[in-house]
Protein backbone atom coordinates (compact mmCIF):
# COMPACT_ATOMS: atom_id res chain seq x y z
CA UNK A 1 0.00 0.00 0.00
CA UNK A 2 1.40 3.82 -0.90
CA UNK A 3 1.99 5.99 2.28
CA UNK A 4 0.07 8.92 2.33
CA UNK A 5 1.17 12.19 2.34
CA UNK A 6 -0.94 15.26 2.62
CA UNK A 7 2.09 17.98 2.50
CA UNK A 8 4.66 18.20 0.19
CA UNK A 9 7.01 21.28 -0.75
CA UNK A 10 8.28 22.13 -4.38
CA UNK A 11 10.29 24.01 -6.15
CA UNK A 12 9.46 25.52 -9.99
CA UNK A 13 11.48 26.78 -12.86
CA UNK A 14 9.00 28.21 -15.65
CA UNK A 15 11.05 27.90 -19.18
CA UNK A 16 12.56 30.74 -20.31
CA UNK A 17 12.08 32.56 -23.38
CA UNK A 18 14.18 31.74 -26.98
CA UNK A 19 15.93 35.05 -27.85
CA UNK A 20 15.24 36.31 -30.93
CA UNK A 21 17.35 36.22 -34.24
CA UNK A 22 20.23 38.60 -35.31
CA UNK A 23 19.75 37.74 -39.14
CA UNK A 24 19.69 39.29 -42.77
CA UNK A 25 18.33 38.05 -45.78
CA UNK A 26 20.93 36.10 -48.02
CA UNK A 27 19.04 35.87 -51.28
CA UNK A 28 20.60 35.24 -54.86
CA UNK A 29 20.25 38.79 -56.71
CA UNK A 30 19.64 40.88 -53.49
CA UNK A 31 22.50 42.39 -52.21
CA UNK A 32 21.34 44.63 -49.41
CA UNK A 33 18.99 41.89 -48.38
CA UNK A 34 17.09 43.26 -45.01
CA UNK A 35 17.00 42.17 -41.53
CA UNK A 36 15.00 38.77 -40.96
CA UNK A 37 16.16 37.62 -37.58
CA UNK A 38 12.34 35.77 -36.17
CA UNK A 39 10.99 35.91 -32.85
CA UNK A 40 12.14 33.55 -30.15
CA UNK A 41 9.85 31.19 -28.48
CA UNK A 42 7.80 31.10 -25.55
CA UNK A 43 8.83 29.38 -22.12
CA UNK A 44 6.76 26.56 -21.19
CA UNK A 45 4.98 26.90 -17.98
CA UNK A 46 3.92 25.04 -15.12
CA UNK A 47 0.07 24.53 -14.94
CA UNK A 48 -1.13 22.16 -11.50
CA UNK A 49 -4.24 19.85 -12.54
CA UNK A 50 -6.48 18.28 -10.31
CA UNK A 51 -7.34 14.47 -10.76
CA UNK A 52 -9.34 11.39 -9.07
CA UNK A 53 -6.51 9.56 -10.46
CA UNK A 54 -4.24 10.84 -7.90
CA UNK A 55 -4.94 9.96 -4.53
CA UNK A 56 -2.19 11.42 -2.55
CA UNK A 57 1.16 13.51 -3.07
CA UNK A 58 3.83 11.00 -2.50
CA UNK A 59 5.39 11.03 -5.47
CA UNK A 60 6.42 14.47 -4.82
CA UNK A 61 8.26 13.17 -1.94
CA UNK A 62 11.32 12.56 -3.85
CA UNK A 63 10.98 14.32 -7.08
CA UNK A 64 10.70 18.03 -5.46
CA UNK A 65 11.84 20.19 -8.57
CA UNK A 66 10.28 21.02 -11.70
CA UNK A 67 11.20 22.72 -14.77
CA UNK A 68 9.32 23.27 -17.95
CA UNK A 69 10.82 23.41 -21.44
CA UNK A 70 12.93 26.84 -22.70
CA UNK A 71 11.84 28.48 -25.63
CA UNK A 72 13.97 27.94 -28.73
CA UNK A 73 15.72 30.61 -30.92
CA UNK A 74 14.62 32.11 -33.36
CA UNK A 75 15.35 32.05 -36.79
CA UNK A 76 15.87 33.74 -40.04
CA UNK A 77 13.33 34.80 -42.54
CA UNK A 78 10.79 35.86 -39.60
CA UNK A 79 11.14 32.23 -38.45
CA UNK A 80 9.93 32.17 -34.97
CA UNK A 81 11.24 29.42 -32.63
CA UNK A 82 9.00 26.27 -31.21
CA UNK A 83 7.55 27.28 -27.68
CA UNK A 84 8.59 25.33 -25.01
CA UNK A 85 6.05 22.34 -23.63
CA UNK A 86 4.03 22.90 -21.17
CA UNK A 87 4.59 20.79 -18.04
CA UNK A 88 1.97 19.27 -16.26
CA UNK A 89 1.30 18.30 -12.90
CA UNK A 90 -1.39 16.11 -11.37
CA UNK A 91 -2.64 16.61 -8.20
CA UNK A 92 -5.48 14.94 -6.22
CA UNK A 93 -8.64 17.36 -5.61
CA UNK A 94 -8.41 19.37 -2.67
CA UNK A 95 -4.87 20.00 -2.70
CA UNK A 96 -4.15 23.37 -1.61
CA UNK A 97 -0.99 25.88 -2.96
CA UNK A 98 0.41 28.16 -0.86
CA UNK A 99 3.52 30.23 -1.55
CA UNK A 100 6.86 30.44 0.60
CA UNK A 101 4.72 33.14 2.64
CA UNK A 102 1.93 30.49 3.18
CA UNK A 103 -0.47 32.50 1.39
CA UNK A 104 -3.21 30.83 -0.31
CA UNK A 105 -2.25 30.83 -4.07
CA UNK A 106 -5.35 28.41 -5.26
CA UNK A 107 -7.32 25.31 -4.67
CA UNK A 108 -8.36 23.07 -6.56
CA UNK A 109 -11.77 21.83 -5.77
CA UNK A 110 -12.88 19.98 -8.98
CA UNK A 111 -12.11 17.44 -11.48
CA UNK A 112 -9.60 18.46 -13.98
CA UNK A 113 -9.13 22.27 -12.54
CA UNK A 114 -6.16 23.94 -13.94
CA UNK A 115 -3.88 26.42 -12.25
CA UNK A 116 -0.80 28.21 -14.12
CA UNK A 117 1.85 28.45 -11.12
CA UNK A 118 4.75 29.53 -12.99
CA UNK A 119 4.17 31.42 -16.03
CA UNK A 120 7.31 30.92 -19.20
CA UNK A 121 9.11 34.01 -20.15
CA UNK A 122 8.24 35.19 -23.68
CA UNK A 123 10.44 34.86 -26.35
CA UNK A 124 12.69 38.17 -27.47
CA UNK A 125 11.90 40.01 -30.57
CA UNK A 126 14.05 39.35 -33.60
CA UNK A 127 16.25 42.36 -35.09
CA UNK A 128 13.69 42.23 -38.21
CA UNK A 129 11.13 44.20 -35.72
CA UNK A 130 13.62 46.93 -34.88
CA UNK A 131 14.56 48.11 -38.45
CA UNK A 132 13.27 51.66 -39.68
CA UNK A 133 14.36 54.44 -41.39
CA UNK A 134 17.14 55.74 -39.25
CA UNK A 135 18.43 51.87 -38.85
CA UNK A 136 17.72 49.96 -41.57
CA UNK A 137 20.53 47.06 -40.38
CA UNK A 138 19.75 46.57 -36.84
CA UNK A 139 22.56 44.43 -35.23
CA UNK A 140 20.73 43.72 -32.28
CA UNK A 141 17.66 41.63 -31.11
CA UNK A 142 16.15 40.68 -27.68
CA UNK A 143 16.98 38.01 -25.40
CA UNK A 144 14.24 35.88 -24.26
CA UNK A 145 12.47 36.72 -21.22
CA UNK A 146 12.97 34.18 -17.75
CA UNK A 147 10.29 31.86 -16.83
CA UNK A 148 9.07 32.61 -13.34
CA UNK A 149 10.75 30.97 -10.68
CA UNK A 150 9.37 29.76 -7.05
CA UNK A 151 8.07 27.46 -4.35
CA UNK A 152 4.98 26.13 -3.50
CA UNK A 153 4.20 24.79 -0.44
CA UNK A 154 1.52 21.88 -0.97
CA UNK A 155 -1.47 20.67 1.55
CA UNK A 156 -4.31 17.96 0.65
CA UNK A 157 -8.09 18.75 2.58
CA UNK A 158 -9.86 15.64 1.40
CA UNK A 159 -13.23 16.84 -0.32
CA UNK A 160 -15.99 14.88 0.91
CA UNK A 161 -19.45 16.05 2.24
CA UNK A 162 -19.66 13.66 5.10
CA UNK A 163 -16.31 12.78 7.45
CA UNK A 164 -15.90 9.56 9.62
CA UNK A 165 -14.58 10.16 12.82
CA UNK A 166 -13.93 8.48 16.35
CA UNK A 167 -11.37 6.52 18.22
CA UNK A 168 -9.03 4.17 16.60
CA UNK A 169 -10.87 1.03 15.52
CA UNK A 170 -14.37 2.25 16.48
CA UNK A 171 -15.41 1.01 13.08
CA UNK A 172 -15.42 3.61 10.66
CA UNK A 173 -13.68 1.61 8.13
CA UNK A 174 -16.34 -0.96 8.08
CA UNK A 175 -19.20 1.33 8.68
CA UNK A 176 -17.82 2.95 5.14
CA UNK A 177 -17.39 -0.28 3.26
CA UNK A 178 -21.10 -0.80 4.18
CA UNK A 179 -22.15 2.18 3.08
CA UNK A 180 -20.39 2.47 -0.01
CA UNK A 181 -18.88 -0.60 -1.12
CA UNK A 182 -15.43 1.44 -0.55
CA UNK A 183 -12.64 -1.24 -0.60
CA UNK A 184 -10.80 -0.23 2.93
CA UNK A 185 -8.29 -1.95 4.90
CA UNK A 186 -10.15 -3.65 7.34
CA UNK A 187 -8.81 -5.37 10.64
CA UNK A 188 -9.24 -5.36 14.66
CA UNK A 189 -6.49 -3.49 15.66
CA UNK A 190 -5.63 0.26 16.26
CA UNK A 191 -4.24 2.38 13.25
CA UNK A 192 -6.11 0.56 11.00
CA UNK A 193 -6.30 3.42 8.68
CA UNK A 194 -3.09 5.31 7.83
CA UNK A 195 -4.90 7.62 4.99
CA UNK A 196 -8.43 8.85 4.55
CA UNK A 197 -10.44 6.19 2.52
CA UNK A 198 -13.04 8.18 0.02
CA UNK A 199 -15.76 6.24 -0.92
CA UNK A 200 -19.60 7.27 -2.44
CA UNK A 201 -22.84 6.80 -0.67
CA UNK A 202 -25.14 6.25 -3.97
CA UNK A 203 -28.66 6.97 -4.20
CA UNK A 204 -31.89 6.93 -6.71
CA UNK A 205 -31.06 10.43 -7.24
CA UNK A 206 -27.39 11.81 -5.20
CA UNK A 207 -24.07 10.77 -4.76
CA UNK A 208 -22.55 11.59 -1.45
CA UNK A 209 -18.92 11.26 -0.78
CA UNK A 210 -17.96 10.22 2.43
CA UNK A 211 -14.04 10.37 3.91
CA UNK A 212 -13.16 7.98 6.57
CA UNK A 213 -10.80 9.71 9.11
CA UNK A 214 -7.71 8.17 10.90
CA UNK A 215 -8.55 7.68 14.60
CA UNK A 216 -7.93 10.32 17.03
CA UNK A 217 -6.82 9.61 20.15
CA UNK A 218 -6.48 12.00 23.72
CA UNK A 219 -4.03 14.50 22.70
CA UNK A 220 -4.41 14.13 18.80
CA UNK A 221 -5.00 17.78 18.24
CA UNK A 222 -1.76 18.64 20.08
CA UNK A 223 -0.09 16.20 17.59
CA UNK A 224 -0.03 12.93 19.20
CA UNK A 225 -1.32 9.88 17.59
CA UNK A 226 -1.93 9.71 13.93
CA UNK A 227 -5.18 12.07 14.04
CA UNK A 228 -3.44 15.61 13.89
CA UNK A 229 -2.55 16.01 10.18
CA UNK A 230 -5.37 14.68 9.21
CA UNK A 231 -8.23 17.06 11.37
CA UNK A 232 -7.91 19.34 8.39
CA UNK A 233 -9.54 16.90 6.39
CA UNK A 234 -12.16 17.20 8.61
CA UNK A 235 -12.10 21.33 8.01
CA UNK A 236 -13.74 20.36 4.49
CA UNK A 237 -16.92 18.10 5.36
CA UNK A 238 -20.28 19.71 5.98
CA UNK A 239 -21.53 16.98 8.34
CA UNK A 240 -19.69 14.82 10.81
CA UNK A 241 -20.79 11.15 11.90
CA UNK A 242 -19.28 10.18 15.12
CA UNK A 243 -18.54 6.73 15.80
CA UNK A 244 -18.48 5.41 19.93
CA UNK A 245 -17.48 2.09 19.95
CA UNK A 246 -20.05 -0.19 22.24
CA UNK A 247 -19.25 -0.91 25.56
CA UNK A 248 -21.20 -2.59 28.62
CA UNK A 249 -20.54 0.36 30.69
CA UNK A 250 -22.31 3.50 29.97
CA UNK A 251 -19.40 5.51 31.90
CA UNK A 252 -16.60 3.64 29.28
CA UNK A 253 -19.09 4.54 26.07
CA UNK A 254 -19.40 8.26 27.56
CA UNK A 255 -15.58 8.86 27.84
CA UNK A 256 -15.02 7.55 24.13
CA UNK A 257 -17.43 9.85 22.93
CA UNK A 258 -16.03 12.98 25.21
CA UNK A 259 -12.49 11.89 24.08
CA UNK A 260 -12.94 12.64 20.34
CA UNK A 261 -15.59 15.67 20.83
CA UNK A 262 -12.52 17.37 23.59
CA UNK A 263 -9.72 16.58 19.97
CA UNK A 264 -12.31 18.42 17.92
CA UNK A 265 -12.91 21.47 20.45
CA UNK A 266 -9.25 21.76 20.90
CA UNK A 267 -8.21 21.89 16.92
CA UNK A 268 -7.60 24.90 14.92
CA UNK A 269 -10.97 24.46 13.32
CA UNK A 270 -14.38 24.96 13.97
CA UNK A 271 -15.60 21.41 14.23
CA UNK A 272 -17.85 21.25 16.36
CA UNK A 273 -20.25 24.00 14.86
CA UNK A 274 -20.89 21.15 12.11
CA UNK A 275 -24.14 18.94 12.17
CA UNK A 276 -23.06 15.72 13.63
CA UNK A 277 -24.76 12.22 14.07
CA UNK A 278 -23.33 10.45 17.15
CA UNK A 279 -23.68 6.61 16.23
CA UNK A 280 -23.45 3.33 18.48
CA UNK A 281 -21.14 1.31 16.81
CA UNK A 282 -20.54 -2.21 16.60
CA UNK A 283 -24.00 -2.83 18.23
CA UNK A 284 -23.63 -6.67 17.45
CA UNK A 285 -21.03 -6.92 20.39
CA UNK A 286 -24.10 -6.00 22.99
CA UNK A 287 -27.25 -7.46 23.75
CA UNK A 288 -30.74 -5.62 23.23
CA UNK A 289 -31.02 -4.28 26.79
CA UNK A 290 -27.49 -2.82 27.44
CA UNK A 291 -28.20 -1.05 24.06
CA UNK A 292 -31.29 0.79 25.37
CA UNK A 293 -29.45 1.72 28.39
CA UNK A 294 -26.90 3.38 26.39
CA UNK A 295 -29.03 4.88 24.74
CA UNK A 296 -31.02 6.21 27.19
CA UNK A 297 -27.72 7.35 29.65
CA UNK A 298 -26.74 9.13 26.24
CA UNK A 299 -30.66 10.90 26.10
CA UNK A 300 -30.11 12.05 29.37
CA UNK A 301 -27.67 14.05 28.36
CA UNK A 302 -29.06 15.39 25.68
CA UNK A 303 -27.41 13.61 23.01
CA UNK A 304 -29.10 11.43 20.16
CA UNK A 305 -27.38 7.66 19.37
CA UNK A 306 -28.11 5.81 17.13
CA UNK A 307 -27.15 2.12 17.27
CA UNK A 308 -25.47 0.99 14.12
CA UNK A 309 -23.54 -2.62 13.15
CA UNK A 310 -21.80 -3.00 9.80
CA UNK A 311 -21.51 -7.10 10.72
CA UNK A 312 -25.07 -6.99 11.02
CA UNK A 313 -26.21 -4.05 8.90
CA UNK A 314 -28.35 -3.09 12.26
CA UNK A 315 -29.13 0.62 11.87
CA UNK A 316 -28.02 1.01 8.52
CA UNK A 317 -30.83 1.74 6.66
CA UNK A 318 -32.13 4.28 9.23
CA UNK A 319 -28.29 6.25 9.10
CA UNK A 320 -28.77 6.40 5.34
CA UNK A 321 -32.19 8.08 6.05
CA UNK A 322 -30.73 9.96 7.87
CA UNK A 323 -27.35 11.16 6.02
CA UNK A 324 -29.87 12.03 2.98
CA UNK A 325 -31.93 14.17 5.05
CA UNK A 326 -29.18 16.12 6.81
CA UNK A 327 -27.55 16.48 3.75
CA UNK A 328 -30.73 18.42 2.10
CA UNK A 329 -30.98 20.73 5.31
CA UNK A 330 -27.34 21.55 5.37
């Protein structure tokens, strides 16, 4: 499996302009043939492009430096020279591009949005452009112009409408398979998920995307654990579903829950103003009375749960109800 990475830093070298042409016409019969020198070409530049077929920016992790194509020469008889390519780069959607003074630059939201970075220097004039009455024989022309040079400091916020969050192994990986047939790295252990997993909740009439979160743990937004890169991910969903893993105890279920709602009042973003739906998970691991207790401890407090198992599919079709209804309001 490729390890994510959701930051990467790199540095750009537009092409630079073809100078132009110091040349005279050389024609059989024509002695005092004119200036002809042509127009150099255009730099390439370097133009970002968001993808789906990128899921992650580790292959900028080694190859940091890019540089587009210089311009050629120009050439006699007005010739101008070939611009230089293009170059390219695919990002996933939702990466973000700052510059060296982390100011927002762009971000691309959408499927194959472009962004010039670094614009190519334009190619110099030829010496044909410069003759006129006084100088009929210029001996000079222009040197191409640089390509822009910089770097960009790069940050991925996963775009998906509805995040997964909770403690590690509280089930959102399974909860999202269920819901959208994602294919996620599934097991009983911590850590299960070292990147977001996207996947698309699929209706008669909408397609929802949902985002899977890493599991936070206490201290998470203070960079423990592998939840703190990955709260800004959170930053981008509109409504948050909040998985408690099931417990007998009503004291042990509470503390789960406070644990990940104290990671998302203490991060840099405003989390907690987002709708939320505060599920039950892994209901299949209690019996049918310890569930209504929970439930009923969590009522008491003035907080909704909603008992949910992906082994079972107990809940499920209620939490999709409910997803497409929030989802209208929000």
């Amino acid at each position: 499996m490729k390890q994510f990475l959701d930051k990467a830093t790199l540095t750009l070298k537009a092409g630079d302009g073809g100078p132009g042409a110091t040349s005279f016409r050389r024609e059989k019969f024509v002695p005092m043939g004119g200036p002809d020198g042509g127009k150099g070409g255009d730099g390439g530049s370097i133009i970002f492009k968001a993808t789906h077929k990128v899921q992650s920016l580790i292959d900028l992790k080694t190859n940091t430096v890019y540089k587009a194509e210089n311009g050629k020469q120009g050439m006699g008889k007005k010739k101008s020279g070939t611009s230089g390519c293009d170059l390219i780069v695919n990002l996933p959607i939702g990466t973000q591009i700052y510059d060296e003074h982390n100011q927002l630059l762009h971000d691309l939201t959408k499927q194959d949005e472009t962004f010039m970075v670094a614009r190519g220097g334009k190619g110099g004039q030829g010496n044909s452009v410069f003759s006129s009455s006084v100088n009929r024989a210029p001996q000079h022309s222009q040197p191409g112009m640089p390509g822009e040079q910089l770097t960009v400091c790069l940050e991925l916020r996963l775009i998906a409408e509805i995040g997964l969050i909770g403690l590690p192994n509280a089930g959102k990986s399974s909860l999202l398979k269920i819901l959208t047939h994602a294919n996620t790295n599934i097991a009983d252990y911590p850590f299960t998920t070292l990147h977001p997993n996207l996947g698309t909740l699929k209706t008669d009439d909408r397609e929802i995307i949902l985002a899977d979160i890493p599991g936070l743990i206490k201290g998470a937004s203070h960079g423990k654990g592998l939840g703190a890169d990955f709260l800004r991910h959170i930053d981008r969903t509109r409504i948050l579903i909040h998985l408690v893993p099931a417990d007998p105890s009503p004291d042990v279920v509470w503390e789960y829950y406070q644990t990940t709602l104290h990671e998302l009042e203490e991060s840099s973003y405003s989390l907690l103003e987002k709708p939320s739906i505060i599920l039950l998970s892994k209901a299949d691991l209690i019996d049918s009375d310890t569930e209504n207790t929970l439930i009923s401890f969590f009522n008491q407090k003035q907080v909704a749960l909603l008992p949910v198992s992906a082994f079972t599919n107990h809940g499920i079709s209620s939490l999709i109800h409910l997803i497409l209804s929030m989802s209208q309001e929000s």
